[in-house]
Protein backbone atom coordinates (compact mmCIF):
# COMPACT_ATOMS: atom_id res chain seq x y z
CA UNK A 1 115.49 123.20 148.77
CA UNK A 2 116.94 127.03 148.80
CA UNK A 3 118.11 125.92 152.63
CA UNK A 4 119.61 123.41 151.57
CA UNK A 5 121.55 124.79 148.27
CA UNK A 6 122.41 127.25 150.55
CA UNK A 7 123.83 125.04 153.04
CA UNK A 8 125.75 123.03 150.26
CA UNK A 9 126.79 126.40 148.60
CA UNK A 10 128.92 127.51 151.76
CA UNK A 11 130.39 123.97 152.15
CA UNK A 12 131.35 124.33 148.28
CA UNK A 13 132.56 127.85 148.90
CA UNK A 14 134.37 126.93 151.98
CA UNK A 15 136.18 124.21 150.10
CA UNK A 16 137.18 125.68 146.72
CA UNK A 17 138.66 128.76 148.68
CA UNK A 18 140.79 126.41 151.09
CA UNK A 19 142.27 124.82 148.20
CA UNK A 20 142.88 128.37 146.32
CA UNK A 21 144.41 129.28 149.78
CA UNK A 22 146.53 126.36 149.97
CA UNK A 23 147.60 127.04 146.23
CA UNK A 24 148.52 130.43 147.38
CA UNK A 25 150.26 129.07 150.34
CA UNK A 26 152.12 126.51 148.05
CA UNK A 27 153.04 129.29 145.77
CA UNK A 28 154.32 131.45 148.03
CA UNK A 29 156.65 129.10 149.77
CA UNK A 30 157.88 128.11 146.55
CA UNK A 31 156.62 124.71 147.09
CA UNK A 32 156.01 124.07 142.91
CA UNK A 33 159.73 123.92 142.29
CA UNK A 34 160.44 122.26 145.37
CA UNK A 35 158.76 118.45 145.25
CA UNK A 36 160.32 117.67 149.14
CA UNK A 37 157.25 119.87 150.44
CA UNK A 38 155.65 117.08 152.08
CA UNK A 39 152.84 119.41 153.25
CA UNK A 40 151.50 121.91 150.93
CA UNK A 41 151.30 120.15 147.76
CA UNK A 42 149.34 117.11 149.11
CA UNK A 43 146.64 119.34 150.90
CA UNK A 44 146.40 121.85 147.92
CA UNK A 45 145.86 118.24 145.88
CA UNK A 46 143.71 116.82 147.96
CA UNK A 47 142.10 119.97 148.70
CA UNK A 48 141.13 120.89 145.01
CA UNK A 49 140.07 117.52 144.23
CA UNK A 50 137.60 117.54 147.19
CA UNK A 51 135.98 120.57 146.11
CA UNK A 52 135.94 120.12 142.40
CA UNK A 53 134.12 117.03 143.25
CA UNK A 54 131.64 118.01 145.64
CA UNK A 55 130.96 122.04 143.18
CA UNK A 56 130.35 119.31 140.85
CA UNK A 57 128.40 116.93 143.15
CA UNK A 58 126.22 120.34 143.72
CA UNK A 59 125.83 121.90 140.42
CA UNK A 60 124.81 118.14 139.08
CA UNK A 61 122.34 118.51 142.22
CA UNK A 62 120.70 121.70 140.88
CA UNK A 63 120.31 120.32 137.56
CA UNK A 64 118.34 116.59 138.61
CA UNK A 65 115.90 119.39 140.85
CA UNK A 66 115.50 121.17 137.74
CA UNK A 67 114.75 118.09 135.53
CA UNK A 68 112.48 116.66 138.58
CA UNK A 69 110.35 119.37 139.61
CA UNK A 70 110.09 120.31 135.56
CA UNK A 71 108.95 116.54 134.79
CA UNK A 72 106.36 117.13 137.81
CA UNK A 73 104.89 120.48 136.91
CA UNK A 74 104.43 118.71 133.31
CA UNK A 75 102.69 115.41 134.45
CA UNK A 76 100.18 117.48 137.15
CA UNK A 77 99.55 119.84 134.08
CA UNK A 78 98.47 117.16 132.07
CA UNK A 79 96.31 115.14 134.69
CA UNK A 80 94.34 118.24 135.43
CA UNK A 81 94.57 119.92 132.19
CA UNK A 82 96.17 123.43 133.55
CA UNK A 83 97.28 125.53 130.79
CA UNK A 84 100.75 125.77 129.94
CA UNK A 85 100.93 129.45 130.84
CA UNK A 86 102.27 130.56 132.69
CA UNK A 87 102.93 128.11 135.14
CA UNK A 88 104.84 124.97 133.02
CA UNK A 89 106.20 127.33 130.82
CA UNK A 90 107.86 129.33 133.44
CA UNK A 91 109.00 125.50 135.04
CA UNK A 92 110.91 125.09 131.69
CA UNK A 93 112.25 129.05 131.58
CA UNK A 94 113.79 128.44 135.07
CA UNK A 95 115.65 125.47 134.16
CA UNK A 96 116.88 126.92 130.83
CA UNK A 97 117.99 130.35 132.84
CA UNK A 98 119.78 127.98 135.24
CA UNK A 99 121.60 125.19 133.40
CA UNK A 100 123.95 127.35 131.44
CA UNK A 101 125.56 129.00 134.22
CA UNK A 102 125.22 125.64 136.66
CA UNK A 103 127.20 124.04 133.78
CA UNK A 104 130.01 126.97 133.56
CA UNK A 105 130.24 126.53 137.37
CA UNK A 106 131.40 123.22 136.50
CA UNK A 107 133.67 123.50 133.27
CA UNK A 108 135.27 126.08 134.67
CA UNK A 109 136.68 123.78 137.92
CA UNK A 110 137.68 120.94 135.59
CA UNK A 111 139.58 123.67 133.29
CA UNK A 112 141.37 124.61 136.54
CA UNK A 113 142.48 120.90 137.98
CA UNK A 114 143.67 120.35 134.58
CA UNK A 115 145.82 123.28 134.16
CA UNK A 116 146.84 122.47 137.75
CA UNK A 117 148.24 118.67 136.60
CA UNK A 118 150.14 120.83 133.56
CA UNK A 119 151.81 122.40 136.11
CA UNK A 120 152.64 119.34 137.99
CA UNK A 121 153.85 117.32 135.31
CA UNK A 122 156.47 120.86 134.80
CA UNK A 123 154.82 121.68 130.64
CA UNK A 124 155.68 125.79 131.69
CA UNK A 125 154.59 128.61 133.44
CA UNK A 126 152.04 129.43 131.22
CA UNK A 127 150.47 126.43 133.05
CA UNK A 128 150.89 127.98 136.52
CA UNK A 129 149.79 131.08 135.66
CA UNK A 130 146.51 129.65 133.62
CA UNK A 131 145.87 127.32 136.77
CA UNK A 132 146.14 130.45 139.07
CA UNK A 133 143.68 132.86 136.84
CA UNK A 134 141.16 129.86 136.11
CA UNK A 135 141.41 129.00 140.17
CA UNK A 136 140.01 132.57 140.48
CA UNK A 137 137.38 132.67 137.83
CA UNK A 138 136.37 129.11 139.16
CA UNK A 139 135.87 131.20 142.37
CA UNK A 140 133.73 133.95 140.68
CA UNK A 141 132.17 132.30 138.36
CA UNK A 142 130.80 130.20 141.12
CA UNK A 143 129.47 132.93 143.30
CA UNK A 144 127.52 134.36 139.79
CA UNK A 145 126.19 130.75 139.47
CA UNK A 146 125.11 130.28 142.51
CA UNK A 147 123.00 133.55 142.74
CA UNK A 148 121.36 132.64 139.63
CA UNK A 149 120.74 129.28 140.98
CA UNK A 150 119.33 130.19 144.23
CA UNK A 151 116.74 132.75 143.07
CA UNK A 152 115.88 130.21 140.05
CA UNK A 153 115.20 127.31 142.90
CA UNK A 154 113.34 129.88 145.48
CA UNK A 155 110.65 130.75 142.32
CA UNK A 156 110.66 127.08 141.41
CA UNK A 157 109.51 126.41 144.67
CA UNK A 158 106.94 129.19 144.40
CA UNK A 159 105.34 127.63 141.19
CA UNK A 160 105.24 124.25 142.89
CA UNK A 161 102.75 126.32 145.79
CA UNK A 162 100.90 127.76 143.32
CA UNK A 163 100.86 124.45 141.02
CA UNK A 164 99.64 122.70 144.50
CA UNK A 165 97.52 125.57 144.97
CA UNK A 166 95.74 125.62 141.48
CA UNK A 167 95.27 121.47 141.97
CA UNK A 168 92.97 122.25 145.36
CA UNK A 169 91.14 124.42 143.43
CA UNK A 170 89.92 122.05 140.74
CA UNK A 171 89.16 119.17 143.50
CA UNK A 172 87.47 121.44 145.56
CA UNK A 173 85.34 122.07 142.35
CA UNK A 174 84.75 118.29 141.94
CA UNK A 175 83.70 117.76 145.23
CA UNK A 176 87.42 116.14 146.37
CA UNK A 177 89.58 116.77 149.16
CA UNK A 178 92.27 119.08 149.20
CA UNK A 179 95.58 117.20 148.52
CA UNK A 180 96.30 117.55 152.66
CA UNK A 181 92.90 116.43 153.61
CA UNK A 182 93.48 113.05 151.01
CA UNK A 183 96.93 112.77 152.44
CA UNK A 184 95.43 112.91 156.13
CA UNK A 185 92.62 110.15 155.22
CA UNK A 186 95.72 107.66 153.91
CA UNK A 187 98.07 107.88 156.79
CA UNK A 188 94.96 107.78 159.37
């Protein structure tokens, strides 16, 4: 999963800094106050609303892994009566640590595309200027997020090998195959 994030990460980065590029661009040429810019307003448009969508398509991502592999750690806890330290516990931690920032990664977006349509629809500069300082903590905030994300997924994945591990154990004790020899015997 961390290859992946990471993957999905740079093609969120890639995209919310075109469109604050493009904004930039757009500003620059003064293309707010002049609606004939047939160019720059579109692509800083479609631009943003690409990337808002797919930061939130990603953070949304992070949260279902969260829930999943949390719901999984839970039910194999159960079925062979591991102890909720420090393994499930530390499940539940990690998705606590992470959803708070995941979910400030994605307010934080929204705030901006809204402040952006202010602008459009002309309510002041003090929409400009808020759409221009929320496009760069949307930036930042998302580069925080997505450190604390990707460490929190990279020692999820950890507990799930040592969750795996600690299952082997107590077949082996019972006199069952490990989870890859059982797997092996069904697809054979």
């Amino acid at each position: 999963m961390t290859r992946i994030l990471a993957r999905l990460f740079a093609i969120n980065a890639g995209a919310l800094l075109a469109a604050f590029v493009a904004g930039v661009v757009l500003w620059l040429r003064d293309g707010l106050t002049d609606r004939n810019d047939a160019v720059s307003y579109p692509l800083h448009l479609y631009l943003g609303l690409f990337a808002i969508l797919f930061n939130l398509g990603l953070h949304c991502l992070v949260f279902i892994y969260f829930l999943g592999t949390g719901r999984w750690v839970k039910e194999v806890a159960l079925a062979y009566a591991l102890p909720d330290a420090p393994l499930p516990r530390q499940t539940r931690e990690l998705k606590r640590a992470t959803f708070p920032p995941a979910l400030l990664a994605m307010l934080v977006p929204i705030g901006t595309a809204a402040a952006g349509m202010a602008q459009l629809q002309q309510y002041g500069t003090w929409a400009g200027i808020l759409h221009a300082c929320l496009a760069i903590a949307t930036l930042a905030v998302n580069v925080w997020a997505f450190r604390i994300e990707y460490r929190n997924v990279a020692i999820n994945a950890g507990i799930i090998d040592r969750v795996m591990q600690e299952v082997d154990r107590i077949r082996a004790e019972h006199g069952l195959p490990t989870n890859a020899e059982a797997w092996e015997r069904e697809r054979g």
